[in-house]
PDB file of N, CA and C in Angstrom:
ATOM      1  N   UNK A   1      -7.655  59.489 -36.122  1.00  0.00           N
ATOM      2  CA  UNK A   1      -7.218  58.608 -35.070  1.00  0.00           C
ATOM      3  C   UNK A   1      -5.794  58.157 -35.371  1.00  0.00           C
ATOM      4  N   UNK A   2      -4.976  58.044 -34.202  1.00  0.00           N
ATOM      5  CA  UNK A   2      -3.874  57.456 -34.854  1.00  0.00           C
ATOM      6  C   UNK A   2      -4.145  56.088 -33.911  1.00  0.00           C
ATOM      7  N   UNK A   3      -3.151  55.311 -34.810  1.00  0.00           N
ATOM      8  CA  UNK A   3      -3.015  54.048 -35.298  1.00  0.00           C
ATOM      9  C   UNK A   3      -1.279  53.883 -34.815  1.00  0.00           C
ATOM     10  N   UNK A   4      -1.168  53.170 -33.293  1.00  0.00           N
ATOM     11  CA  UNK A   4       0.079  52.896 -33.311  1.00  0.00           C
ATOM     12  C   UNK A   4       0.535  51.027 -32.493  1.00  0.00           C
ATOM     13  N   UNK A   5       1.367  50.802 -33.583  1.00  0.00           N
ATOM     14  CA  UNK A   5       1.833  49.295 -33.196  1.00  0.00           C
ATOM     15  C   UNK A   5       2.951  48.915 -32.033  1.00  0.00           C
ATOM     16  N   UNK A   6       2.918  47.973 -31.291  1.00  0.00           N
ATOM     17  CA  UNK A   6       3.440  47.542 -30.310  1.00  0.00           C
ATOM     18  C   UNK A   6       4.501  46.902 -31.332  1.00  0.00           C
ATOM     19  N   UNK A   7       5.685  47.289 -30.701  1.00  0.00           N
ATOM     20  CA  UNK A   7       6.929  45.938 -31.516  1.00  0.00           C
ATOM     21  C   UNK A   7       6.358  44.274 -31.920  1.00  0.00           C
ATOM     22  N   UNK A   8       5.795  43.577 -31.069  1.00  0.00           N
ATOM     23  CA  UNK A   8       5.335  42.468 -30.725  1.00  0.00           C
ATOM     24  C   UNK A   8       3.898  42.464 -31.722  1.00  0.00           C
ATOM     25  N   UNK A   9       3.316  43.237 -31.765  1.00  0.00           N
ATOM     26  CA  UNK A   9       2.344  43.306 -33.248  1.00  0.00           C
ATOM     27  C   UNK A   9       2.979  43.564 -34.099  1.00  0.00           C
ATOM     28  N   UNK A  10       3.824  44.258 -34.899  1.00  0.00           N
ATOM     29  CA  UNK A  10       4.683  44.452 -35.978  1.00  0.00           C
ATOM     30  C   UNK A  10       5.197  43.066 -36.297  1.00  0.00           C
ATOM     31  N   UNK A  11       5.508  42.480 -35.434  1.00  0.00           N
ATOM     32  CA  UNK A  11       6.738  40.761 -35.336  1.00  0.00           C
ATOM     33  C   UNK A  11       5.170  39.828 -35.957  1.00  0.00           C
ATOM     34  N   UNK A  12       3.887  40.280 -35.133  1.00  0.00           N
ATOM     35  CA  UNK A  12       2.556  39.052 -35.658  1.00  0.00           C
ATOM     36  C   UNK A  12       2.307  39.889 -37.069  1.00  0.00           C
ATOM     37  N   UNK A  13       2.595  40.953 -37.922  1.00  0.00           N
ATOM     38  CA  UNK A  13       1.981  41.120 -38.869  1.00  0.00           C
ATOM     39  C   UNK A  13       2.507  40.573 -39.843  1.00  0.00           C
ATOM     40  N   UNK A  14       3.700  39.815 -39.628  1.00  0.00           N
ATOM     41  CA  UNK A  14       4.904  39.168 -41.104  1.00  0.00           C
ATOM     42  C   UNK A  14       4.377  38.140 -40.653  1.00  0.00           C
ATOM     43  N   UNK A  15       4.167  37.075 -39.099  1.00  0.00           N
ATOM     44  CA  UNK A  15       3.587  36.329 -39.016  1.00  0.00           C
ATOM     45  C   UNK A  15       2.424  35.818 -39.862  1.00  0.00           C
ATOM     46  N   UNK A  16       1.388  36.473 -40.044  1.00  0.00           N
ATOM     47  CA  UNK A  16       0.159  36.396 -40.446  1.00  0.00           C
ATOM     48  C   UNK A  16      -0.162  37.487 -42.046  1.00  0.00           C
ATOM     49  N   UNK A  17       1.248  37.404 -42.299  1.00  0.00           N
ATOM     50  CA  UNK A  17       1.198  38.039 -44.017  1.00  0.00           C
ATOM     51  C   UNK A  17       0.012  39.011 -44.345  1.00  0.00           C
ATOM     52  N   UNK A  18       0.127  40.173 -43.160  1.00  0.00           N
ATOM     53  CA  UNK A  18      -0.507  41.246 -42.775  1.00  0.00           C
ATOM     54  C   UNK A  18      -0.012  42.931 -43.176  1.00  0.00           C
ATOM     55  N   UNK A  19       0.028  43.811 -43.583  1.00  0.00           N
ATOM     56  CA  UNK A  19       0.720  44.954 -43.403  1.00  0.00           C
ATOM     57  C   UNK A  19       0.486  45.921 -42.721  1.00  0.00           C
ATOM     58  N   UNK A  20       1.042  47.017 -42.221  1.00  0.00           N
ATOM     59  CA  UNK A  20       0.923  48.243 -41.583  1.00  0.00           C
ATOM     60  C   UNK A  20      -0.647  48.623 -42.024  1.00  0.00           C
ATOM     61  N   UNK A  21      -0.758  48.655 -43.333  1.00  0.00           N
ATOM     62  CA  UNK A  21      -1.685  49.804 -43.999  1.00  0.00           C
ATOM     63  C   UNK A  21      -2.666  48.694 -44.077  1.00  0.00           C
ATOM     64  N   UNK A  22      -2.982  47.615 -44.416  1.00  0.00           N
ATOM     65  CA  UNK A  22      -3.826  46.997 -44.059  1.00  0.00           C
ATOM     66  C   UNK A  22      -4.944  46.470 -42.586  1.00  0.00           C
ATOM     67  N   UNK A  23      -3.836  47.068 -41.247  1.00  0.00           N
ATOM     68  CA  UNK A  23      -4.317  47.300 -39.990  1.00  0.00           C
ATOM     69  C   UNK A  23      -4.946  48.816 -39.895  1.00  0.00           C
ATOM     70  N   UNK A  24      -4.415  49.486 -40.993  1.00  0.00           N
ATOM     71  CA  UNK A  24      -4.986  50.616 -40.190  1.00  0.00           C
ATOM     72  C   UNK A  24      -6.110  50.666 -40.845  1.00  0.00           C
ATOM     73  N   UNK A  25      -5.957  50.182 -42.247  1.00  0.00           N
ATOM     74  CA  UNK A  25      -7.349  50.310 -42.354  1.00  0.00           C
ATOM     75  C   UNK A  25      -8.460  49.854 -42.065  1.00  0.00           C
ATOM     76  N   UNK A  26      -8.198  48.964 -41.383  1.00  0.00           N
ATOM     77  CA  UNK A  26      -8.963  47.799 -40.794  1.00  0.00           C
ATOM     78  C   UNK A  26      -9.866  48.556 -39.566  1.00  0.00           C
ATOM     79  N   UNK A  27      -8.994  49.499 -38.829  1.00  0.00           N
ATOM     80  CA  UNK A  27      -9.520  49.753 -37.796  1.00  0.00           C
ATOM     81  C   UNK A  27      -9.789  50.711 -37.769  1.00  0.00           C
ATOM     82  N   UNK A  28      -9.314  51.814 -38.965  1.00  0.00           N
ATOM     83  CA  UNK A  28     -10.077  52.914 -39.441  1.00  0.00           C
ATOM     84  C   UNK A  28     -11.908  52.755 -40.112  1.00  0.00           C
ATOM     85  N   UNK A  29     -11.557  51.837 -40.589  1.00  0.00           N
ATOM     86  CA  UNK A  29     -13.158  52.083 -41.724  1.00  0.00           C
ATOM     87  C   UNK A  29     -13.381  50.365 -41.476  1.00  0.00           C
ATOM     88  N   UNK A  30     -13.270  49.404 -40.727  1.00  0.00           N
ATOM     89  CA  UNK A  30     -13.369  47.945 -40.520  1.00  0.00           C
ATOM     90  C   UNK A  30     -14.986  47.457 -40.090  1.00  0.00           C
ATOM     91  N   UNK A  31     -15.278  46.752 -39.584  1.00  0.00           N
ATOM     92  CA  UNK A  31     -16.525  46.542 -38.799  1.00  0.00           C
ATOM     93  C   UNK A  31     -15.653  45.940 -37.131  1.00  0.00           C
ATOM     94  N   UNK A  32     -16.553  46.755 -36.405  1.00  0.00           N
ATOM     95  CA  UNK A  32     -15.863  46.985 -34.617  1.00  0.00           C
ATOM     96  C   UNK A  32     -16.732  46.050 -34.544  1.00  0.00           C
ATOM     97  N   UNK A  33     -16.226  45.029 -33.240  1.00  0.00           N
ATOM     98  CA  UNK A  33     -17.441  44.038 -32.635  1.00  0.00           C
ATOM     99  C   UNK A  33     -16.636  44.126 -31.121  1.00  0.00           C
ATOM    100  N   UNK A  34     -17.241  43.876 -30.241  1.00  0.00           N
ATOM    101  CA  UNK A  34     -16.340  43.796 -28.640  1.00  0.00           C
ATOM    102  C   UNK A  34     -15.361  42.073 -28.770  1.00  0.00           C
ATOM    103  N   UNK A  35     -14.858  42.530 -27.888  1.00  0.00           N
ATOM    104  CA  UNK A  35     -13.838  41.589 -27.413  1.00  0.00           C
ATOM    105  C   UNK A  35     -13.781  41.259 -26.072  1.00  0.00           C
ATOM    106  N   UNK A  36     -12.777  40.312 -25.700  1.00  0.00           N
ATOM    107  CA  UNK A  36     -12.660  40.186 -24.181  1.00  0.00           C
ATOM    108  C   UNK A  36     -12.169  41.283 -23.544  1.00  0.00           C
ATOM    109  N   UNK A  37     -12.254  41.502 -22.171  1.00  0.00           N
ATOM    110  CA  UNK A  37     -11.964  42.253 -21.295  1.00  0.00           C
ATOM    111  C   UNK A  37     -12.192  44.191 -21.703  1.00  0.00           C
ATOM    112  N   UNK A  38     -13.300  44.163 -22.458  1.00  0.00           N
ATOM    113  CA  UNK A  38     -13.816  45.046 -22.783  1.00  0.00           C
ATOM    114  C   UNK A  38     -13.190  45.929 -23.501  1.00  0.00           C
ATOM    115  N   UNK A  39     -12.684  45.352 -24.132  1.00  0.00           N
ATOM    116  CA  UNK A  39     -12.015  45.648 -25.489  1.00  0.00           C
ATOM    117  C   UNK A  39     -12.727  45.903 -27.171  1.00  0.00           C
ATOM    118  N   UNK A  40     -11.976  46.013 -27.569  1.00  0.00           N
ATOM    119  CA  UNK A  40     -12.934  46.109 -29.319  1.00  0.00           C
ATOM    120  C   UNK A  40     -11.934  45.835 -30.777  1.00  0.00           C
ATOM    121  N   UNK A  41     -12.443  44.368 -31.038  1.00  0.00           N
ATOM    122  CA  UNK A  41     -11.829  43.768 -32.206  1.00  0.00           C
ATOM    123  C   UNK A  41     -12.372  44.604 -33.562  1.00  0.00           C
ATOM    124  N   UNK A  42     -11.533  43.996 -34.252  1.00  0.00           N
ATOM    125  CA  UNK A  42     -11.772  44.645 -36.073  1.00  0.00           C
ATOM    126  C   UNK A  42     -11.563  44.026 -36.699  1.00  0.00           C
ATOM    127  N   UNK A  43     -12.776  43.845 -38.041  1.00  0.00           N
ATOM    128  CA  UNK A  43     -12.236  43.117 -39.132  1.00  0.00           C
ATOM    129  C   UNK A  43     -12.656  43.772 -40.067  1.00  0.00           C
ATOM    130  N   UNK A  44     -12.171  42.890 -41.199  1.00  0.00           N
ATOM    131  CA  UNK A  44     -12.366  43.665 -42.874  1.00  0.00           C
ATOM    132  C   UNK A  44     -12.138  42.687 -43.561  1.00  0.00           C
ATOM    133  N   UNK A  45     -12.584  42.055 -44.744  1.00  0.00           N
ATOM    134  CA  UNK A  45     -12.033  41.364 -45.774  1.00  0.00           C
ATOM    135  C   UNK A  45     -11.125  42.288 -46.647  1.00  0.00           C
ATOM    136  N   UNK A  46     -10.123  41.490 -47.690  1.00  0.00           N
ATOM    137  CA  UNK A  46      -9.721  42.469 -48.363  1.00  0.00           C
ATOM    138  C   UNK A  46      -9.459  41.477 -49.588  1.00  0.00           C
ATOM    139  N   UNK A  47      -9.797  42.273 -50.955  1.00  0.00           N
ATOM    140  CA  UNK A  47      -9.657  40.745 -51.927  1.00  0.00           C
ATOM    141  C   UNK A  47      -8.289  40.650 -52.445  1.00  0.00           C
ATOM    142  N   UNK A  48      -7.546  39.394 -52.760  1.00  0.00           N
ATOM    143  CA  UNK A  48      -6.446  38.682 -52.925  1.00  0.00           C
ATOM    144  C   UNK A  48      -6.195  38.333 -54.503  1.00  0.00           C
TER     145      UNK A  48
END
């Protein structure tokens, strides 16, 4: 799958002390749950 960022997500990932490779993996191998407007969120912990 590719995995591509909107300018405006790139600008929220320094926001939220996030990286490239940490989204993708998120939404590569993450746990999917739905979202609004029939959409599909992702998460992952990752340890610190």
């Amino acid at each position: 799958m590719i995995v591509r960022f909107h300018p405006h997500a790139l600008e929220r990932l320094a926001e939220r002390g996030a990286t490239e490779e940490e989204v993708r993996a998120t939404v590569l191998g993450g746990e999917a749950f739905p979202a609004k407007f029939g959409r599909s969120g992702f998460r992952r912990n990752f340890p610190f």
